[in-house]
C-alpha atoms as a PDB file:
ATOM      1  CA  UNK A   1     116.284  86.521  77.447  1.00  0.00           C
ATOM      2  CA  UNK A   2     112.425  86.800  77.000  1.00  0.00           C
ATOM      3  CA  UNK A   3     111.032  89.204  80.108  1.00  0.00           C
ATOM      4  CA  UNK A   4     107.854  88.402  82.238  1.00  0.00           C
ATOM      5  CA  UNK A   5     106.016  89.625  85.173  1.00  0.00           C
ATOM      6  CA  UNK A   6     103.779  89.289  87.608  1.00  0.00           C
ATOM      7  CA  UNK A   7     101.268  91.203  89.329  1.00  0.00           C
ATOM      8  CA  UNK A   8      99.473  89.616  92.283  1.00  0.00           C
ATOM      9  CA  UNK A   9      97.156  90.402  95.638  1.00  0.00           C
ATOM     10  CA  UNK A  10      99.425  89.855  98.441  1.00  0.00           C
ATOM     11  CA  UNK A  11      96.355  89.866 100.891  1.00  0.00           C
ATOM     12  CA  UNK A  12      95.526  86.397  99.001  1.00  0.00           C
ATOM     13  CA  UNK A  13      97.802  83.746 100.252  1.00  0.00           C
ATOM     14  CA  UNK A  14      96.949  81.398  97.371  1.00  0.00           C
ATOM     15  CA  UNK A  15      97.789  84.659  94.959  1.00  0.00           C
ATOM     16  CA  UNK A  16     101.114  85.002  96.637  1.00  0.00           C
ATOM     17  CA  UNK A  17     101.897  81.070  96.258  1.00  0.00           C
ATOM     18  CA  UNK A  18     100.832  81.111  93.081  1.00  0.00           C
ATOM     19  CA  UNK A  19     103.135  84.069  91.975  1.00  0.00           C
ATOM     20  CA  UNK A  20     106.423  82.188  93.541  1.00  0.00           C
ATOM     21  CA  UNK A  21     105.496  79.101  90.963  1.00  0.00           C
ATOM     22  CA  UNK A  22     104.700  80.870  88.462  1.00  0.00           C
ATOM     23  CA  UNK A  23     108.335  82.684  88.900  1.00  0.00           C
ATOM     24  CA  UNK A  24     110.228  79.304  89.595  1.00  0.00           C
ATOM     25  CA  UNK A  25     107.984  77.665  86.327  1.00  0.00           C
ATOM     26  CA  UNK A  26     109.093  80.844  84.408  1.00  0.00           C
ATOM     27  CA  UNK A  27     112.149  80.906  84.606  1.00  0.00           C
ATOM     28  CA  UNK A  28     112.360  77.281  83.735  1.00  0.00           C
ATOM     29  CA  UNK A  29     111.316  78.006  80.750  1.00  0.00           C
ATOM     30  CA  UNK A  30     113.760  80.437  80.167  1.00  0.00           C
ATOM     31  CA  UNK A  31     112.075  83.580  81.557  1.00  0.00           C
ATOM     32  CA  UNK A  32     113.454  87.091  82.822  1.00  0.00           C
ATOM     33  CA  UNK A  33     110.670  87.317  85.737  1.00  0.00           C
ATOM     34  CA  UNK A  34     109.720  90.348  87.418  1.00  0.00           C
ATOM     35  CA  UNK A  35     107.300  90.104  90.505  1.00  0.00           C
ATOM     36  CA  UNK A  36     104.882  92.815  91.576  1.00  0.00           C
ATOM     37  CA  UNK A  37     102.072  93.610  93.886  1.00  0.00           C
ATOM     38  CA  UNK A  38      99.151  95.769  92.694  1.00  0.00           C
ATOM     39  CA  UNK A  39      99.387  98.174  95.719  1.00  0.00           C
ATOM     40  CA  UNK A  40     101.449 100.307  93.363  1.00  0.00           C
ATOM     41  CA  UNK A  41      98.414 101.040  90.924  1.00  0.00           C
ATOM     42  CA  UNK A  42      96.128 102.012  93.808  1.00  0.00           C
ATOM     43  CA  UNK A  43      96.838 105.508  94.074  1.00  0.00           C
ATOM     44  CA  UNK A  44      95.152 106.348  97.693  1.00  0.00           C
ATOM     45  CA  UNK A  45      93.676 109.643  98.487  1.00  0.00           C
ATOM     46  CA  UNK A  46      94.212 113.165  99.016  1.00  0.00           C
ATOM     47  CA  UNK A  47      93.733 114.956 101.819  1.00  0.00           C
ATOM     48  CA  UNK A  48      91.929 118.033 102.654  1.00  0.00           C
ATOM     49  CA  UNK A  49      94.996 119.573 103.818  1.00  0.00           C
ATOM     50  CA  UNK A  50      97.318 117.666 101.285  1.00  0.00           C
ATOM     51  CA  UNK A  51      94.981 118.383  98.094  1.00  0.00           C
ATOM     52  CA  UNK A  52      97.680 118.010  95.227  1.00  0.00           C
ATOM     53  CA  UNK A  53      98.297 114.263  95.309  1.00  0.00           C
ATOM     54  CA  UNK A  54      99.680 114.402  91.275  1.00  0.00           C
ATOM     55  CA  UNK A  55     101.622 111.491  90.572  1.00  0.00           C
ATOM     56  CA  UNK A  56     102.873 111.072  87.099  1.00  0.00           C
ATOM     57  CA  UNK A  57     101.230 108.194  84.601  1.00  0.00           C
ATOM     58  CA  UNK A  58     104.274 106.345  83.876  1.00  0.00           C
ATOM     59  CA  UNK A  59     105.835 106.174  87.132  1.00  0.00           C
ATOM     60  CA  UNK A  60     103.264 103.941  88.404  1.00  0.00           C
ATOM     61  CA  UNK A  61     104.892 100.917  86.813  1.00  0.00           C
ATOM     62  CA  UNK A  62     106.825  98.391  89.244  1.00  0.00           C
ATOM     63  CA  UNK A  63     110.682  98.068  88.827  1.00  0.00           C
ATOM     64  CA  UNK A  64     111.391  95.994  86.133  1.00  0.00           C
ATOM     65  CA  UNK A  65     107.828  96.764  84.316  1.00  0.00           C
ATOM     66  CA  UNK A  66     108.670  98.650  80.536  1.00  0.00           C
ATOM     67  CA  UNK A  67     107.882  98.259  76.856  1.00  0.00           C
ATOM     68  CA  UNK A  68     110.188  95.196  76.679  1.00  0.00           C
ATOM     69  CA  UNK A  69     107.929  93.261  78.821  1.00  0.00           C
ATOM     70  CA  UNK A  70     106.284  90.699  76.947  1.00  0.00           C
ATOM     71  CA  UNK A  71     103.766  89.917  79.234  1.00  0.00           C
ATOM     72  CA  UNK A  72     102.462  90.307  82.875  1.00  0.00           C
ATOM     73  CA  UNK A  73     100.491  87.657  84.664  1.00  0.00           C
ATOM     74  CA  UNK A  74      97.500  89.244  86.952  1.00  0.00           C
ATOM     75  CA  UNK A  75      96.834  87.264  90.186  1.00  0.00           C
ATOM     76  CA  UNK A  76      93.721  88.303  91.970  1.00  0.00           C
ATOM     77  CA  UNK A  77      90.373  89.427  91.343  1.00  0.00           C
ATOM     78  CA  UNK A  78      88.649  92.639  89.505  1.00  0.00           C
ATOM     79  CA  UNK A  79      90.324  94.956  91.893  1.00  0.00           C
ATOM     80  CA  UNK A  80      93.782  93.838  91.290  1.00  0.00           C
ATOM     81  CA  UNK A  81      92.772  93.712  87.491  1.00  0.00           C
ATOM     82  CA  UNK A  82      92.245  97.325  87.753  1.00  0.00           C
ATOM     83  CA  UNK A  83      95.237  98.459  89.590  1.00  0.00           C
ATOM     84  CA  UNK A  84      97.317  96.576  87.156  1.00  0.00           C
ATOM     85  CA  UNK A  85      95.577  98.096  83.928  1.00  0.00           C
ATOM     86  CA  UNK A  86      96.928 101.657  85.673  1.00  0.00           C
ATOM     87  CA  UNK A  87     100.431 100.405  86.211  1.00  0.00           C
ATOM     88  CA  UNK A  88     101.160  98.768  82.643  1.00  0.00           C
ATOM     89  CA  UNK A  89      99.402 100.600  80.043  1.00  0.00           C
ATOM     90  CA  UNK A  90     101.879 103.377  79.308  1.00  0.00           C
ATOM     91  CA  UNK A  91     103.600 100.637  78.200  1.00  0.00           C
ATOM     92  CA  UNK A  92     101.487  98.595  76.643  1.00  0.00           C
ATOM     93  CA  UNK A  93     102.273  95.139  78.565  1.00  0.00           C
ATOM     94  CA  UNK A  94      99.606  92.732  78.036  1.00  0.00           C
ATOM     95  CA  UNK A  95      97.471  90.825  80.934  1.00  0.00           C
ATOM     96  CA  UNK A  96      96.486  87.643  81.448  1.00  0.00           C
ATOM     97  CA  UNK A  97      94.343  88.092  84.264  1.00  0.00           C
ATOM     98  CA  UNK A  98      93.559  84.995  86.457  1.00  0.00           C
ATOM     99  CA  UNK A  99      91.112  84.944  88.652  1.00  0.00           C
ATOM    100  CA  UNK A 100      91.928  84.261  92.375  1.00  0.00           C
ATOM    101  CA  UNK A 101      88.550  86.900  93.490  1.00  0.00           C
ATOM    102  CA  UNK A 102      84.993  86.507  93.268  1.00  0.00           C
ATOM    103  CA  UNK A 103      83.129  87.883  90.016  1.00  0.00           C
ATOM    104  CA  UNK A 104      86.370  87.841  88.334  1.00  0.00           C
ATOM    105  CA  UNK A 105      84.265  89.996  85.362  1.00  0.00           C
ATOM    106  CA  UNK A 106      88.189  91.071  83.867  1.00  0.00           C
ATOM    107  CA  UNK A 107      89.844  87.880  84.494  1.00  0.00           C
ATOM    108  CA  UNK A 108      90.693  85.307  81.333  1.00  0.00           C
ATOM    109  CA  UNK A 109      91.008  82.033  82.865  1.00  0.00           C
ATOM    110  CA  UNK A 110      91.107  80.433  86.543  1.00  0.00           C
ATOM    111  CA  UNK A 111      93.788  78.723  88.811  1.00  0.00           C
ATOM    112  CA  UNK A 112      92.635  75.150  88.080  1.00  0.00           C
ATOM    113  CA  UNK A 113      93.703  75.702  84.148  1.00  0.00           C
ATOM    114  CA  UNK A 114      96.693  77.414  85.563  1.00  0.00           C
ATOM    115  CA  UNK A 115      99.358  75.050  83.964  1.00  0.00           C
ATOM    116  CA  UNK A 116      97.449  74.718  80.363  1.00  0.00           C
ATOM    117  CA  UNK A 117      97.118  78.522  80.586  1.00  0.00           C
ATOM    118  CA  UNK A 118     100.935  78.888  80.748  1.00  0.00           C
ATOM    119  CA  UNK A 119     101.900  76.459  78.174  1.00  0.00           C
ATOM    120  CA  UNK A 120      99.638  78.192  75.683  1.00  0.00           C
ATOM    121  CA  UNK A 121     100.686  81.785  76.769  1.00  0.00           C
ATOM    122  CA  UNK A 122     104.761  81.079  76.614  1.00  0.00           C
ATOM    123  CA  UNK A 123     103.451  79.682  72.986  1.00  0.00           C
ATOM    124  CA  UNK A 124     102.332  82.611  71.874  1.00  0.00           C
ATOM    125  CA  UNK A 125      98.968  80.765  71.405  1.00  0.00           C
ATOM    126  CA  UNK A 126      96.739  83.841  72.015  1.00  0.00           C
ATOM    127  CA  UNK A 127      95.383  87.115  71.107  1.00  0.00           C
ATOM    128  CA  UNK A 128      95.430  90.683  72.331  1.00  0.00           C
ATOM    129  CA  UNK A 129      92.165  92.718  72.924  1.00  0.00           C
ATOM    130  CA  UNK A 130      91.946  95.807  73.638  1.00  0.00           C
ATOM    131  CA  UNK A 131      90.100  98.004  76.214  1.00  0.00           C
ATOM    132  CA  UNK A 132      89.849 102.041  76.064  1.00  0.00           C
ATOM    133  CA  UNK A 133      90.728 104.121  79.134  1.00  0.00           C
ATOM    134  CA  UNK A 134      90.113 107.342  80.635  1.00  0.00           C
ATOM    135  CA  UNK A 135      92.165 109.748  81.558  1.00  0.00           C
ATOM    136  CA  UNK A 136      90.638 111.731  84.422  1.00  0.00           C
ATOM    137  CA  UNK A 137      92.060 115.026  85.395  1.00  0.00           C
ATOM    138  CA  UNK A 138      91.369 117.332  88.926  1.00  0.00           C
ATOM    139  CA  UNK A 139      92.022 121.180  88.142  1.00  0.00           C
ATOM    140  CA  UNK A 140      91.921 123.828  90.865  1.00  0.00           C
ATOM    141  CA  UNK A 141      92.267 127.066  89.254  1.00  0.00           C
ATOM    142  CA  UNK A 142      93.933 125.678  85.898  1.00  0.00           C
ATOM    143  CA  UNK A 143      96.291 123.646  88.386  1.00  0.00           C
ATOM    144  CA  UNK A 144      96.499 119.611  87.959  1.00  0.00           C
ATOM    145  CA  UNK A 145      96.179 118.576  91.433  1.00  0.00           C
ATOM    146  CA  UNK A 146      95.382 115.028  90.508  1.00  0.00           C
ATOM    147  CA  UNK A 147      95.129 112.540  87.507  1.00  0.00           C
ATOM    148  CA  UNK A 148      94.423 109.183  86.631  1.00  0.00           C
ATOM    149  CA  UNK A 149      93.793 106.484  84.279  1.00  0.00           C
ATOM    150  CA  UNK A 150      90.351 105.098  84.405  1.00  0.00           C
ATOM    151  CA  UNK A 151      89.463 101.639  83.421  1.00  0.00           C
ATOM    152  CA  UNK A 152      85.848 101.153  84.530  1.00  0.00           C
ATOM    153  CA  UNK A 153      84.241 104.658  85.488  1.00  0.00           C
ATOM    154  CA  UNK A 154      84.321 108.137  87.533  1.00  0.00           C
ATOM    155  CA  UNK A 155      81.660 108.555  90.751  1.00  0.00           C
ATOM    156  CA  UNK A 156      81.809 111.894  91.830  1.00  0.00           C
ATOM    157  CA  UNK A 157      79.390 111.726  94.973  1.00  0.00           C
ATOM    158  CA  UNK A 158      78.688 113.556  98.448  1.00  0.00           C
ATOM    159  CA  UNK A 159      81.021 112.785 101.522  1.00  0.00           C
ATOM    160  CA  UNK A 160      78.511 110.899 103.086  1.00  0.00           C
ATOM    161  CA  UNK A 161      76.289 110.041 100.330  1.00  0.00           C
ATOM    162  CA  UNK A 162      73.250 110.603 101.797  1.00  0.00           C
ATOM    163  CA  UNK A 163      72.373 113.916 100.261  1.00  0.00           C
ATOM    164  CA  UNK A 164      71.341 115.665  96.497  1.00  0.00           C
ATOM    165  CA  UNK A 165      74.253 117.500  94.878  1.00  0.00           C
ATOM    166  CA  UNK A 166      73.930 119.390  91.641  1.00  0.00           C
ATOM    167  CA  UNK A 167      76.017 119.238  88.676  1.00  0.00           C
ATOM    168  CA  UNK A 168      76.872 121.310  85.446  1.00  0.00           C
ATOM    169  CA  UNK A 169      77.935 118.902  82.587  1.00  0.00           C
ATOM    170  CA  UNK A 170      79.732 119.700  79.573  1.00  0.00           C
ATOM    171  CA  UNK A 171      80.119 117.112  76.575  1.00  0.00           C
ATOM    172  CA  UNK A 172      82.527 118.270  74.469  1.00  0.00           C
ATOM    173  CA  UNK A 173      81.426 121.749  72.599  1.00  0.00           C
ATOM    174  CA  UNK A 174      77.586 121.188  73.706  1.00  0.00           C
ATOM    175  CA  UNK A 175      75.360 123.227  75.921  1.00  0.00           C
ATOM    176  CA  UNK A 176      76.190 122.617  79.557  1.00  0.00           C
ATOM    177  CA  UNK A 177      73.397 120.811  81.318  1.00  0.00           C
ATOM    178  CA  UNK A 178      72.022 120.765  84.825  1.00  0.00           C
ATOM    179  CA  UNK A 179      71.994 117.634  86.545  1.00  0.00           C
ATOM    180  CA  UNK A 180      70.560 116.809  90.399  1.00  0.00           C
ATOM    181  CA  UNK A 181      71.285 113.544  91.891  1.00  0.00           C
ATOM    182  CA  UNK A 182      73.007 111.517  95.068  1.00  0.00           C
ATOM    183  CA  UNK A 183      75.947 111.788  92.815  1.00  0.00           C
ATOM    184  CA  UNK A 184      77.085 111.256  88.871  1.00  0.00           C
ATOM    185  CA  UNK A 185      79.017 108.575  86.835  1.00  0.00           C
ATOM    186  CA  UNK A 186      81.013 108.408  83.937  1.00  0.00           C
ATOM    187  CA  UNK A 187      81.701 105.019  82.307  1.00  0.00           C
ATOM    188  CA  UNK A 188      83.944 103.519  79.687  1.00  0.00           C
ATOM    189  CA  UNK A 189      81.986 100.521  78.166  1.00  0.00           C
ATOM    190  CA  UNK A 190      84.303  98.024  79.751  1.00  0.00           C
ATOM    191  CA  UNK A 191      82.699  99.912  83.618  1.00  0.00           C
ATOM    192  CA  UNK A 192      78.705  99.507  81.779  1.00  0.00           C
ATOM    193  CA  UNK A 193      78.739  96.008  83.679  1.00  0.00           C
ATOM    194  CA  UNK A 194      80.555  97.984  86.920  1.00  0.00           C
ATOM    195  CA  UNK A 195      78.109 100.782  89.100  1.00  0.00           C
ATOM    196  CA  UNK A 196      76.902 101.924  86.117  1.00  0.00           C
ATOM    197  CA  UNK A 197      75.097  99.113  85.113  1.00  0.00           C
ATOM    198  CA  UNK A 198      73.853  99.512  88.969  1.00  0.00           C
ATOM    199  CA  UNK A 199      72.664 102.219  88.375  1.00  0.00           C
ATOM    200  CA  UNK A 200      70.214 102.014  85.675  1.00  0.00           C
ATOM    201  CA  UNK A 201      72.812 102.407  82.694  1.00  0.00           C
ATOM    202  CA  UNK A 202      73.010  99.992  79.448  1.00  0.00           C
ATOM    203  CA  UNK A 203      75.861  97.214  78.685  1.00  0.00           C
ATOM    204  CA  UNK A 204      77.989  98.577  75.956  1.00  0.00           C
ATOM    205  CA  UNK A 205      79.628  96.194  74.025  1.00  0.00           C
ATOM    206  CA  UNK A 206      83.562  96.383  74.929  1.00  0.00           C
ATOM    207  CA  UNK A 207      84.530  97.524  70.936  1.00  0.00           C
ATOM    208  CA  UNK A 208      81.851 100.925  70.803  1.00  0.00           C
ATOM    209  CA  UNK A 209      83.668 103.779  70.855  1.00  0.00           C
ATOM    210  CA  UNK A 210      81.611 105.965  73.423  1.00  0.00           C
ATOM    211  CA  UNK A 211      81.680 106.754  77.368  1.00  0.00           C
ATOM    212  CA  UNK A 212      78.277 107.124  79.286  1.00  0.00           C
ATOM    213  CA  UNK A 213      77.285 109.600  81.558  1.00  0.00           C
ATOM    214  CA  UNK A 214      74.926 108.038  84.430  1.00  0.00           C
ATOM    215  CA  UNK A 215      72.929 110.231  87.081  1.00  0.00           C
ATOM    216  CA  UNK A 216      73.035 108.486  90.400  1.00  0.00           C
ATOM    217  CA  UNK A 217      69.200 108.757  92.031  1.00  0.00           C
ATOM    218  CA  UNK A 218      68.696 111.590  90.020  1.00  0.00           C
ATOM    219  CA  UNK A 219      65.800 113.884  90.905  1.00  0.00           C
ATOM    220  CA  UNK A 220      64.138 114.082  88.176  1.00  0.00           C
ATOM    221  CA  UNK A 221      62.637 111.876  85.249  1.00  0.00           C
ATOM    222  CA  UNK A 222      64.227 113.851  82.791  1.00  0.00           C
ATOM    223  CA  UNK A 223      67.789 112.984  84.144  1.00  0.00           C
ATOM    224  CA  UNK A 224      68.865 109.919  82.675  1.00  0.00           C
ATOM    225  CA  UNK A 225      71.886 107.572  81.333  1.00  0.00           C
ATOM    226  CA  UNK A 226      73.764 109.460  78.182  1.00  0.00           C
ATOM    227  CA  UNK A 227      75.675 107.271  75.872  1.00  0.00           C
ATOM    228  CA  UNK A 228      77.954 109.577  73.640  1.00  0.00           C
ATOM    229  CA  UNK A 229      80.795 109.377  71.720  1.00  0.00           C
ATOM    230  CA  UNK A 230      84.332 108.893  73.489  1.00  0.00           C
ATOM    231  CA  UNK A 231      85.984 111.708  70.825  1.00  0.00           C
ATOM    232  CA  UNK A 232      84.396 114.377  72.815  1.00  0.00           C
ATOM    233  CA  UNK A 233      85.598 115.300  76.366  1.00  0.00           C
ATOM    234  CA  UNK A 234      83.733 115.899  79.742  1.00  0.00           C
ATOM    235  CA  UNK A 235      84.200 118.619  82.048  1.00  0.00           C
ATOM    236  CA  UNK A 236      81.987 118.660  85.187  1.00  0.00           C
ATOM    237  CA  UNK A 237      81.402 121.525  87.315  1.00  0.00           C
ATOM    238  CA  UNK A 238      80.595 120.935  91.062  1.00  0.00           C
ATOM    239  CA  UNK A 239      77.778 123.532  91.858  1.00  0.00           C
ATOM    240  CA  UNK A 240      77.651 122.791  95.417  1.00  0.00           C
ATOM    241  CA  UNK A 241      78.847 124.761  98.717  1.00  0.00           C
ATOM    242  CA  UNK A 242      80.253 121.698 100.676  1.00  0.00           C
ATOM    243  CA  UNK A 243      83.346 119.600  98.889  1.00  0.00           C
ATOM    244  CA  UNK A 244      82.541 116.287  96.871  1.00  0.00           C
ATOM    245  CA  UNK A 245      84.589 112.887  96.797  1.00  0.00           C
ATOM    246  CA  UNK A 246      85.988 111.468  93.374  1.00  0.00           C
ATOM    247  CA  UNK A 247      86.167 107.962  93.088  1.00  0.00           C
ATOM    248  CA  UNK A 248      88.161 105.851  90.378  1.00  0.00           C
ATOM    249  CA  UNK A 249      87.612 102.475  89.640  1.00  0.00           C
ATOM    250  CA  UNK A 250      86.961 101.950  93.174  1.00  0.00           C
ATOM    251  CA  UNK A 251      90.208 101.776  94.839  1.00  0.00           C
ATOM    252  CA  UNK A 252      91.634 105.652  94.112  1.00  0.00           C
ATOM    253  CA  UNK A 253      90.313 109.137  95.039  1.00  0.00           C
ATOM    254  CA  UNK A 254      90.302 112.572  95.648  1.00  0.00           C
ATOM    255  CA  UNK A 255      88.372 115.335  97.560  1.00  0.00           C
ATOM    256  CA  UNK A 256      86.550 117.690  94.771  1.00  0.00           C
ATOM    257  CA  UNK A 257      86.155 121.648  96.301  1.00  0.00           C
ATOM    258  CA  UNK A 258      83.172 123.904  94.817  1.00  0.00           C
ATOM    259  CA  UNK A 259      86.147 125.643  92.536  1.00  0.00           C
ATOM    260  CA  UNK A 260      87.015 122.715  91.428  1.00  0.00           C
ATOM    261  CA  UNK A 261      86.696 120.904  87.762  1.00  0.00           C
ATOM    262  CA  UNK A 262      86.683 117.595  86.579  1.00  0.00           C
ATOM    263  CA  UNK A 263      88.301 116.826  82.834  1.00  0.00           C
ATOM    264  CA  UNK A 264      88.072 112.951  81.342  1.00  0.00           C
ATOM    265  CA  UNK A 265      88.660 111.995  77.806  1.00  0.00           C
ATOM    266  CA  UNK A 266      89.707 109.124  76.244  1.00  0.00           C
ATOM    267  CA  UNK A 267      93.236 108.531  76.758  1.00  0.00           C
ATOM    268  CA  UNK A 268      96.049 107.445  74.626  1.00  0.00           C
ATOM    269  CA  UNK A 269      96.512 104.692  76.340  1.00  0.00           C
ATOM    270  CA  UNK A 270      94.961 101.011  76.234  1.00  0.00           C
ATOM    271  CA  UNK A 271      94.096  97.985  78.600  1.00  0.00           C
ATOM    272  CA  UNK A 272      95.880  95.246  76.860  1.00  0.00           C
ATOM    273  CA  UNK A 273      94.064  92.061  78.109  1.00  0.00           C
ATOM    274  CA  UNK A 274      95.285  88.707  76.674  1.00  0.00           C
ATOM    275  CA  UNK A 275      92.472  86.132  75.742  1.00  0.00           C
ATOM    276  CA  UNK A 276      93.407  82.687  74.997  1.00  0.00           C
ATOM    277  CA  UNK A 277      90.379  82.050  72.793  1.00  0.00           C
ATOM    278  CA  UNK A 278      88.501  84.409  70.841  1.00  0.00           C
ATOM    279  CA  UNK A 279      86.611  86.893  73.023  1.00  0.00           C
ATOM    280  CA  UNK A 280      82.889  86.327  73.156  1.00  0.00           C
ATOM    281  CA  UNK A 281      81.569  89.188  75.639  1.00  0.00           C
ATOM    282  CA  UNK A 282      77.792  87.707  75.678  1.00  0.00           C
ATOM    283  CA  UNK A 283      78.726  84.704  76.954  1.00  0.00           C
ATOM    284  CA  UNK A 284      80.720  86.530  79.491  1.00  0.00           C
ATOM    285  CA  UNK A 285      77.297  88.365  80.262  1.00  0.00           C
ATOM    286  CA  UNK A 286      75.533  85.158  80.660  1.00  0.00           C
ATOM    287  CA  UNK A 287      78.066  83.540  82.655  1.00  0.00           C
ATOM    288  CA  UNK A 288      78.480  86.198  84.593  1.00  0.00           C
ATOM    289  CA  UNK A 289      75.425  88.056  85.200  1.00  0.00           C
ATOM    290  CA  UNK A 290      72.978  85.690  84.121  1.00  0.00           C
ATOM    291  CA  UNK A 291      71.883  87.514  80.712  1.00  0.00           C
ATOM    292  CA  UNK A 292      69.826  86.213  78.529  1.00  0.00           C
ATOM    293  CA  UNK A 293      68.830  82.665  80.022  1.00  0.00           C
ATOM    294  CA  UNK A 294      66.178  80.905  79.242  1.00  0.00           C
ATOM    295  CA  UNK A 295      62.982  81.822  80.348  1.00  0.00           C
ATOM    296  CA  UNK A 296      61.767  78.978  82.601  1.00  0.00           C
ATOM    297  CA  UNK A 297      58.010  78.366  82.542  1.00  0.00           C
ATOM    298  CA  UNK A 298      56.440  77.486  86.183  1.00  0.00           C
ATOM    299  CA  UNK A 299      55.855  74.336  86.618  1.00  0.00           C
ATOM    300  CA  UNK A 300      51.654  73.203  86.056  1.00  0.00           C
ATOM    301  CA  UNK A 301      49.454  73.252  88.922  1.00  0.00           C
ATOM    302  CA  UNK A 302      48.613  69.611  89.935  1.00  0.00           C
ATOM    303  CA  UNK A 303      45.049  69.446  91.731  1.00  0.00           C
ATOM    304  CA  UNK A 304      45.155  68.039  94.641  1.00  0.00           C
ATOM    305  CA  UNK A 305      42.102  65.167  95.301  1.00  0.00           C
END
């Protein structure tokens, strides 16, 4: 018997509806069906007096979530997107991502071509593209206290953010460099639509191998977005007297101390995201963001009599 799941919002009614008929359509069809939420893939914070918050990779998949999954359906918006990328790739389970949010930037399709959707998936009718992750690592003195897998970027920031911190950056077997800003991201290309793109960094096409590095309000002119290839790995070096916040994706964290370092490199592992129809990512751009449109001239002055 074939084996499916699901991975929904269960904040969203309609997502939670939607993930009981998908189940009862499912297994219709013929379908093992295993039902999620993404809570699991949100990996919360550590505390100040709790630091070491480790959790392994692979034992953030639900019950019923493993390599002979051939799918997993993704019910919710960007967010849940996210927290399901973290949960299934170790073992490579495709998405199809449908989007029950807002910007729904990493969702494939939406609820009113729910049924069509299915059909075409349970088919076969589609192809797999893939995303590169991050795996971001937290060492006090040569200790992992924390880890992650990192689908859209790393903000490493003040707690408030209403202050400069300083930085010392290391890309791969480069010179270290000095960096003052409100705060610092690192970005796969599928985050250079996220914060980075925010904050004054380029799109990247979803296919380029590289990560960027993007000063947040830097303080100088000289400080500005790095694009560089993703072979070489980033260490970052807190030089402040007062403990930092690390952000992932947006929904997973950590506190950062002065002794601290930060590790990311590419990881072995992939966002698998399903696309019914070949992926074009500038139309996603336009639709999305409103890239490249038309310029529209103003209309002609009319003189009044």
């Amino acid at each position: 018997m074939p084996k499916a799941g699901i991975i929904y919002n269960d904040i969203k009614p309609v997502a939670c509806q939607t993930a009981e008929e998908l189940r009862d359509k499912l297994v219709s069809y013929g379908w093992d069906v295993f039902l999620a939420t993404g809570v699991g893939g949100i990996l919360g914070y550590s505390k100040p007096n709790r630091p070491i918050c480790h959790t392994p990779l692979k034992s953030l998949a639900p019950q019923g979530f493993d390599e002979d999954m051939a799918f997993a359906i993704v019910l919710g918006g960007d967010g849940t997107v996210l927290a399901a990328s973290r949960q299934v790739a170790p073992w490579g389970i495709p998405l199809l991502a449908i989007n029950t949010g807002h910007m729904g930037f990493l969702t494939e399709t939406y609820l009113n071509r729910l049924p069509q959707s299915l059909e075409m998936l349970v088919e076969g009718a589609y192809e797999v593209e893939e995303r590169a992750m991050v795996a971001v690592q937290l060492y006090r003195q040569d200790v992992l206290c924390w880890e992650v897998l990192c689908l859209n970027e790393m903000v490493l920031h003040r707690e408030p953010l209403t202050s400069m911190c300083h930085f010392e950056v290391e890309v791969g077997r480069h010179a270290p460099v000095d960096i003052a800003a409100d705060g610092i991201i690192v970005s796969t290309p599928t985050g250079s639509t996220a914060y980075a793109l925010s904050a004054g960094g380029p799109v990247i096409t979803p296919n380029v191998p590289v990560l960027q590095l993007v000063p947040i309000c830097p303080h100088s002119l000289a400080s500005r977005a790095l694009v560089f290839a993703d072979s070489e790995p980033v260490t970052i070096f807190p030089a402040n007297p007062t403990r930092l916040v690390m952000v992932v994706d947006g929904n997973a964290g950590c506190y950062v101390l002065p002794e601290d370092r930060v590790r990311l490199q590419r990881s072995p592992y992939t966002a698998r995201f399903i696309r019914l129809k070949p992926p074009e990512f500038f139309h996603l751009l336009r639709e999305k963001l409103g890239w490249g449109l038309p310029h529209v001239a103003k209309p002609t002055s009319v003189e009044l009599p």
